[in-house]
N, C-alpha and C. Protein backbone atom coordinates (compact mmCIF):
# COMPACT_ATOMS: atom_id res chain seq x y z
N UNK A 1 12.95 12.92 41.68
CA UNK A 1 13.68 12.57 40.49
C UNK A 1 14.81 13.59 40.32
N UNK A 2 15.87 13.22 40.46
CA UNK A 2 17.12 14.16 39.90
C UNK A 2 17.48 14.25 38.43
N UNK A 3 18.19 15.56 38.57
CA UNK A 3 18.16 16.24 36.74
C UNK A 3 18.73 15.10 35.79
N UNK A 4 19.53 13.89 35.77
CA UNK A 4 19.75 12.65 34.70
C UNK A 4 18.46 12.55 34.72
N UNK A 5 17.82 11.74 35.73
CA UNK A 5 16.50 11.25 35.56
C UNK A 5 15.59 11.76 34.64
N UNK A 6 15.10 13.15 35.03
CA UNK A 6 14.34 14.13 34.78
C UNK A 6 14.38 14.11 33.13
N UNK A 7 15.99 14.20 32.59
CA UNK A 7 16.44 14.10 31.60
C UNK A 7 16.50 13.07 30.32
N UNK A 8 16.42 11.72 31.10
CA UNK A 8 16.15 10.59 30.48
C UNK A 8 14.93 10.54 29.94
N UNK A 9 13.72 11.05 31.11
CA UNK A 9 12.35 11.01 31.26
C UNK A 9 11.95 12.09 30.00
N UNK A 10 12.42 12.99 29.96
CA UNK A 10 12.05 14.39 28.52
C UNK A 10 12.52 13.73 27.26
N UNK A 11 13.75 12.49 27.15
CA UNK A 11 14.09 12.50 26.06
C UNK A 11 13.52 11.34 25.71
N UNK A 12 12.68 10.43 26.86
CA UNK A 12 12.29 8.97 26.30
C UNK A 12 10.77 9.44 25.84
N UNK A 13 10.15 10.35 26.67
CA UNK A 13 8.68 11.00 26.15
C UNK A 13 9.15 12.05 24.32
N UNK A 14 9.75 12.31 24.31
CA UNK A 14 10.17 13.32 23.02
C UNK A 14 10.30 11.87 21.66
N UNK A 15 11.11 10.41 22.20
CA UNK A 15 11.27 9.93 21.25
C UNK A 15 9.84 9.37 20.96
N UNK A 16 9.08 8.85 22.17
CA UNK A 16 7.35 8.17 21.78
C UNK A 16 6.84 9.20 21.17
N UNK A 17 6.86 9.87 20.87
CA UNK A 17 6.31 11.15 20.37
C UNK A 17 6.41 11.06 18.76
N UNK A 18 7.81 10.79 18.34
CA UNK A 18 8.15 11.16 17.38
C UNK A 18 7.54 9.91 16.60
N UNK A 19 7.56 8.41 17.52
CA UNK A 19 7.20 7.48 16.84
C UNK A 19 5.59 7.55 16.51
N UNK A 20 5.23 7.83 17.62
CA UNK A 20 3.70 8.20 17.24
C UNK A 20 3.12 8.88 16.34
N UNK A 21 4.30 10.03 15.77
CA UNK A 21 4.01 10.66 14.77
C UNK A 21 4.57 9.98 13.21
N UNK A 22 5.63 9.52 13.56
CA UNK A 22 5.60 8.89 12.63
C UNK A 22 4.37 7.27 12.19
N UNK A 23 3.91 6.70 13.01
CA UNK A 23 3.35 5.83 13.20
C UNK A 23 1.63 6.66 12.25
N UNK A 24 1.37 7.89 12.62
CA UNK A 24 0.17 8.71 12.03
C UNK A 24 0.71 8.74 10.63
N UNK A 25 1.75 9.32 10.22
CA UNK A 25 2.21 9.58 8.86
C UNK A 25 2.19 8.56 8.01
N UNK A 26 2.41 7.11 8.30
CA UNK A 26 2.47 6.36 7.70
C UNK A 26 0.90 5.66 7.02
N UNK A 27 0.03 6.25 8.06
CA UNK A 27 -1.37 5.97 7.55
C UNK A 27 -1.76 6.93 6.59
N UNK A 28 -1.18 8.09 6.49
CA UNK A 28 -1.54 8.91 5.44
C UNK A 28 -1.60 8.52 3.92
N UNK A 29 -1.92 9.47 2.96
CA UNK A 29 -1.70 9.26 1.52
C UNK A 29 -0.25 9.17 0.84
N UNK A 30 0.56 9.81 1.31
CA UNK A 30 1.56 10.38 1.06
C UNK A 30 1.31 11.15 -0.46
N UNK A 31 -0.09 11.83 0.19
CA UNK A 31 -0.16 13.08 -1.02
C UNK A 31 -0.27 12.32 -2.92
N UNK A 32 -0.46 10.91 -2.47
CA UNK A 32 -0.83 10.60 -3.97
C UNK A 32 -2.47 10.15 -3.99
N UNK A 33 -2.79 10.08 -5.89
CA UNK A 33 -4.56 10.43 -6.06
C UNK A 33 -4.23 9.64 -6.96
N UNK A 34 -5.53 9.27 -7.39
CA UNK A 34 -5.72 8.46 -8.86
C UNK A 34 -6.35 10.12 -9.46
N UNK A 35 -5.90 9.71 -10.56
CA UNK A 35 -6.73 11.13 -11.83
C UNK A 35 -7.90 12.06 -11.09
N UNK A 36 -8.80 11.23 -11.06
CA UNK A 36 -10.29 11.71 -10.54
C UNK A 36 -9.97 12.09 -9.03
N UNK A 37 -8.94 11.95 -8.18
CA UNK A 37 -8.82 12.39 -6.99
C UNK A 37 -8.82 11.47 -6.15
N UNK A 38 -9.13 10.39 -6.03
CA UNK A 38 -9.32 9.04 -4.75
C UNK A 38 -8.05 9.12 -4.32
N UNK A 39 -7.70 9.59 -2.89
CA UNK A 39 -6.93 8.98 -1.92
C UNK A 39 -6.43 7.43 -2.21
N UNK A 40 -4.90 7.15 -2.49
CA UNK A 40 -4.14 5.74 -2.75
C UNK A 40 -3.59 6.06 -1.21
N UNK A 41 -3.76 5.13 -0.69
CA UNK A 41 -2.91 4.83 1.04
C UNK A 41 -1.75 3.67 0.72
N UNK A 42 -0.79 3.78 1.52
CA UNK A 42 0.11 3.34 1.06
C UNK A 42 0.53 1.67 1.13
N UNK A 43 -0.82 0.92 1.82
CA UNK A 43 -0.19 -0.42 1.65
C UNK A 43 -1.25 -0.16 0.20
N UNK A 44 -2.11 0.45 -0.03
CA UNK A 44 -3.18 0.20 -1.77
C UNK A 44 -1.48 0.43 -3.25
N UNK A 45 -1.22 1.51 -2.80
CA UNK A 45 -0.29 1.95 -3.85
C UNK A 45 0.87 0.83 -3.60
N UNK A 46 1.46 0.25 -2.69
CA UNK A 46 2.17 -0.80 -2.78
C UNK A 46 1.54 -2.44 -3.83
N UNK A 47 0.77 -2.49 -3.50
CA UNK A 47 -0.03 -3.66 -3.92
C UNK A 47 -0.04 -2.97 -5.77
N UNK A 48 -0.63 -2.20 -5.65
CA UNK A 48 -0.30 -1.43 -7.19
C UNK A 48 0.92 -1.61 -8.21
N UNK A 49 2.16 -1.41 -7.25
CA UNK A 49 3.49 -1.41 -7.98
C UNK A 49 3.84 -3.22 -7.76
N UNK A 50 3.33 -3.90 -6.75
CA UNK A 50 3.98 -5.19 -6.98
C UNK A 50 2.81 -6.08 -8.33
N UNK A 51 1.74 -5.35 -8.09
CA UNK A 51 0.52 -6.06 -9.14
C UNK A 51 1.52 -5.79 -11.13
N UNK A 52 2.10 -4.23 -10.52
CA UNK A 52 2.66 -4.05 -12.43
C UNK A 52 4.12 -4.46 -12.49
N UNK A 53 4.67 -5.02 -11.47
CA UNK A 53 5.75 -5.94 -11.29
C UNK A 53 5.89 -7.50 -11.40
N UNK A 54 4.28 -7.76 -11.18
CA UNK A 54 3.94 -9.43 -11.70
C UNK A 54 2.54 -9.42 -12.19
N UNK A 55 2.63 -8.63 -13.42
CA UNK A 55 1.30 -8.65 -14.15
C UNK A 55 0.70 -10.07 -14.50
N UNK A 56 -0.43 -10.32 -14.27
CA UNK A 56 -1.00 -11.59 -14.05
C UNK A 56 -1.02 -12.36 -12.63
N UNK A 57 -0.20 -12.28 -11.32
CA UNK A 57 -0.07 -12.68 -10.35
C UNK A 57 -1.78 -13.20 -9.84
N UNK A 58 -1.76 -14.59 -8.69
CA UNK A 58 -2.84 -14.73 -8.57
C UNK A 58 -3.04 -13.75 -7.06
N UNK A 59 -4.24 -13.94 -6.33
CA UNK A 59 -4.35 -12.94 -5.32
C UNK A 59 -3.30 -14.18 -3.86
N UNK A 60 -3.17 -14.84 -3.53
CA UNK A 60 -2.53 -15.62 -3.24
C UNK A 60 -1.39 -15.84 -3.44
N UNK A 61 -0.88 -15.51 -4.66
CA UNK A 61 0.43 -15.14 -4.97
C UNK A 61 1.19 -13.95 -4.83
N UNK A 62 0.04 -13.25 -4.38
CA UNK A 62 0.49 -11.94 -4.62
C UNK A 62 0.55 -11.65 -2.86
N UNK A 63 -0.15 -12.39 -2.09
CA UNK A 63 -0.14 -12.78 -0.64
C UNK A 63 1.51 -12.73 0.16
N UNK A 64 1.62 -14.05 -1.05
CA UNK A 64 3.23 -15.14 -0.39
C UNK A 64 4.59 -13.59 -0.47
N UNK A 65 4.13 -13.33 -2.08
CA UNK A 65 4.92 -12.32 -1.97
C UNK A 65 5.04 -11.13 -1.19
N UNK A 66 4.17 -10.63 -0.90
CA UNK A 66 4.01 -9.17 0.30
C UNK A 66 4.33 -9.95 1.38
N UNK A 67 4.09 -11.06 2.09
CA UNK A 67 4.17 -11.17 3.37
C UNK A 67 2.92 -10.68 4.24
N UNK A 68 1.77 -11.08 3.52
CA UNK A 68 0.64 -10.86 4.33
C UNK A 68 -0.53 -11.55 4.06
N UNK A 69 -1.33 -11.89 4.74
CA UNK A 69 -2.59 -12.86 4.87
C UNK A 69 -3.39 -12.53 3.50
N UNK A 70 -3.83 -13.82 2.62
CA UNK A 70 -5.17 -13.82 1.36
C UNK A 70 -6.02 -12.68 2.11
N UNK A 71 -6.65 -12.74 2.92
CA UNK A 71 -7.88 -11.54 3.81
C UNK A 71 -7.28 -10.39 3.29
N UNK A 72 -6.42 -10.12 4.06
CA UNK A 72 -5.71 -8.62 3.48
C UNK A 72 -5.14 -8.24 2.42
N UNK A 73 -4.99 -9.18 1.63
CA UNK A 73 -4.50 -8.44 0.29
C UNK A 73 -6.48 -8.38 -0.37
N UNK A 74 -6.93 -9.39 0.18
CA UNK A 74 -8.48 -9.33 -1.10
C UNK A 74 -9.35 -8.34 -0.28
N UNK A 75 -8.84 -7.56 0.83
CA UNK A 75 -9.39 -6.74 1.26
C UNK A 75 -9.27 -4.84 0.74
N UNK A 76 -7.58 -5.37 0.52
CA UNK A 76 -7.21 -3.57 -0.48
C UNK A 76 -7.88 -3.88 -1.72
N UNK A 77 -7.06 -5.36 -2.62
CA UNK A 77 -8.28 -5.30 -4.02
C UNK A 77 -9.62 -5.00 -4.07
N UNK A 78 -10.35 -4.88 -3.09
CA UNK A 78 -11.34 -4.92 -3.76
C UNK A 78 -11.63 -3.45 -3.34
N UNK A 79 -10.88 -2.67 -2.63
CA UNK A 79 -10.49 -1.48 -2.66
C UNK A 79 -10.28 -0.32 -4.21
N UNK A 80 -9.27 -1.30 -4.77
CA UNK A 80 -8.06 -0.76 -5.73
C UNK A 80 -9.22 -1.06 -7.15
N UNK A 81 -10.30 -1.97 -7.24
CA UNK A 81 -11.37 -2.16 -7.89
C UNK A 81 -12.25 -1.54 -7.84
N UNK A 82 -12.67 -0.64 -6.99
CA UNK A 82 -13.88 0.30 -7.08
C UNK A 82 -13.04 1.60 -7.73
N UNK A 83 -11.89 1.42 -7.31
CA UNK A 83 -11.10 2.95 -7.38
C UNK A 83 -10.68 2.77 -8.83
N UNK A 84 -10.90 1.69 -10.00
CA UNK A 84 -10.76 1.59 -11.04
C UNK A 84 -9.06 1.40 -11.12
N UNK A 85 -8.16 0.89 -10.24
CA UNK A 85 -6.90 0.58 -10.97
C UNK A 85 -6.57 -0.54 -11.11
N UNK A 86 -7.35 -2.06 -10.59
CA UNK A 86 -6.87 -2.97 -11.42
C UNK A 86 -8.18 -3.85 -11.34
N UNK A 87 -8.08 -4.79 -12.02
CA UNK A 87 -9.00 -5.61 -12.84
C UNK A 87 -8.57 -7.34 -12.86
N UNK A 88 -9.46 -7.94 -12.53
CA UNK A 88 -9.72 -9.66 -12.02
C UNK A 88 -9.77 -9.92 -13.11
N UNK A 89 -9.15 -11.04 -13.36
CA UNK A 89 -9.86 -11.93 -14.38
C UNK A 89 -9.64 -13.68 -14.66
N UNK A 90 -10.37 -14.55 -14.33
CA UNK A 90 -10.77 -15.51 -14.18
C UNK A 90 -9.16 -16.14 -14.76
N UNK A 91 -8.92 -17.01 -13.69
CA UNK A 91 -7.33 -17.85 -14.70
C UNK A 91 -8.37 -18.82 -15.89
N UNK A 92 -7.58 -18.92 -16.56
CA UNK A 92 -8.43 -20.13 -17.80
C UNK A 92 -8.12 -21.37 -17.31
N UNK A 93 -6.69 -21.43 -16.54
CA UNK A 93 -6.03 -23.20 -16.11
C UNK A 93 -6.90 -23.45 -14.95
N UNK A 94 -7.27 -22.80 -13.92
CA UNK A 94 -7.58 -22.62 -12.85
C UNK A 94 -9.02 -21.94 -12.21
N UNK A 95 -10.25 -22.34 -12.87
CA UNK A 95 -11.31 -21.40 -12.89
C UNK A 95 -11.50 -20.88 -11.44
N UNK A 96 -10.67 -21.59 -10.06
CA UNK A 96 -10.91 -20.47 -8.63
C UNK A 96 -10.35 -19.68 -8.60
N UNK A 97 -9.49 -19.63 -9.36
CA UNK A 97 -8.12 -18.37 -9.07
C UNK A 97 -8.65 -17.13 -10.09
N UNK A 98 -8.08 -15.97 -9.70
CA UNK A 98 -8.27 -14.56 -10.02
C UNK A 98 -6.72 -13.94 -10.85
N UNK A 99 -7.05 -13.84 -11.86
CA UNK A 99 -5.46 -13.52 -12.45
C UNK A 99 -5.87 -11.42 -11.97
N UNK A 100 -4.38 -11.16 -11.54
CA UNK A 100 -4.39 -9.43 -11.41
C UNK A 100 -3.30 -8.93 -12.51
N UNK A 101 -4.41 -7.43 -13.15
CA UNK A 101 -3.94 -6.53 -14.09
C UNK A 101 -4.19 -4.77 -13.82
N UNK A 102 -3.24 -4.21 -13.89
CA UNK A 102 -3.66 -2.96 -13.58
C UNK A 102 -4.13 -2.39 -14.78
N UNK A 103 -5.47 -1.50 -14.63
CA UNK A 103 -5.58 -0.62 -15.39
C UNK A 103 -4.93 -0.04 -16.39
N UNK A 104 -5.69 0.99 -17.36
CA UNK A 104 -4.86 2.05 -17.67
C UNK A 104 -4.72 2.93 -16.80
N UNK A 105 -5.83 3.50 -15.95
CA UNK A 105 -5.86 4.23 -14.67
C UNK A 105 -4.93 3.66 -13.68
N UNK A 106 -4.47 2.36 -13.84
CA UNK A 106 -3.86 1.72 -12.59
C UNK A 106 -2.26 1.91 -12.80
N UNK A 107 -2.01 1.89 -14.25
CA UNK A 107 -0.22 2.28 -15.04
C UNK A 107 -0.53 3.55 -14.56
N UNK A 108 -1.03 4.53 -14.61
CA UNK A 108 -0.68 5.88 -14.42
C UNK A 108 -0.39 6.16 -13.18
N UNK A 109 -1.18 5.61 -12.00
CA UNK A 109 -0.92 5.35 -10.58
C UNK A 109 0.54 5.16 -10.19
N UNK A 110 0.54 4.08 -10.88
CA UNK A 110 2.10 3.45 -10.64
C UNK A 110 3.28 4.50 -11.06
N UNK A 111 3.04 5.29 -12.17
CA UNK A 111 3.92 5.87 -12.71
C UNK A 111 4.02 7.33 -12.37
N UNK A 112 3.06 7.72 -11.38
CA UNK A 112 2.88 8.74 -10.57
C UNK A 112 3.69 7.96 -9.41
N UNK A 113 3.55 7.24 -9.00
CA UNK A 113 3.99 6.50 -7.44
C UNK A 113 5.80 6.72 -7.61
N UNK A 114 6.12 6.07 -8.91
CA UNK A 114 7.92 6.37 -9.11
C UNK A 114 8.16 7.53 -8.82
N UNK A 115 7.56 8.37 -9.75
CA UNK A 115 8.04 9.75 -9.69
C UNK A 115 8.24 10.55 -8.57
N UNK A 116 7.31 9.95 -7.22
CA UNK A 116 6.82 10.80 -6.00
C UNK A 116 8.43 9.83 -5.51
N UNK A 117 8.90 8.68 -5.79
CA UNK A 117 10.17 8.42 -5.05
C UNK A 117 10.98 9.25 -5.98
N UNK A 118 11.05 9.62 -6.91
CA UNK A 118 12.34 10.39 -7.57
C UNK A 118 12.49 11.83 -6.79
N UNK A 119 11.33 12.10 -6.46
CA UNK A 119 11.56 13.33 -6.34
C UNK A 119 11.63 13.70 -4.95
């Protein structure tokens, strides 16, 4: 291998690197907690800010909008429900459907979540 080569080869291993690391970071917390301390990961805290962006949304609705499968969104809720930030509750028009509300624990989340982009 001659020194371009050699060179290409250090800088294409340096960029997988970086993606990989970034690819780890993104699974992290990004350093946010609910009150009591529970780790929010960042597709949970997303689902959080679009839940107090369409308060009442059904879980299906709340699907179409993220761009991701009923499974996976009713898989963080019921996540974001033990962790006390938001709360089901039966539609009245619709007794299969699940209307979503965040907490009071679940507003403070959210309003911790802005602040961590302001700053």
């Amino acid at each position: 291998m001659n020194a371009g080569e050699w060179q290409k080869q250090e800088l294409s291993d340096a960029f997988l690197g970086a993606v990989y690391a970034y690819m780890d970071y993104e699974k992290t917390t990004h350093l946010l907690k609910t009150k009591d301390g529970k780790q929010i990961y960042y597709a949970e805290i997303h689902i959080v800010s679009a839940i107090h962006d369409h308060e009442g949304i059904h879980v299906s609705g709340l699907a179409d909008l993220l761009g991701v499968t009923i499974g996976a969104v009713s898989q963080i809720l019921m996540k974001l429900e033990k962790k006390g930030l938001i709360k089901k509750e039966r539609d009245a028009r619709n007794q299969s459907r699940f209307l979503l509300k965040l907490t009071p624990d679940g507003e403070i989340t959210h309003l911790n979540h802005l602040k961590f982009h302001e700053e």
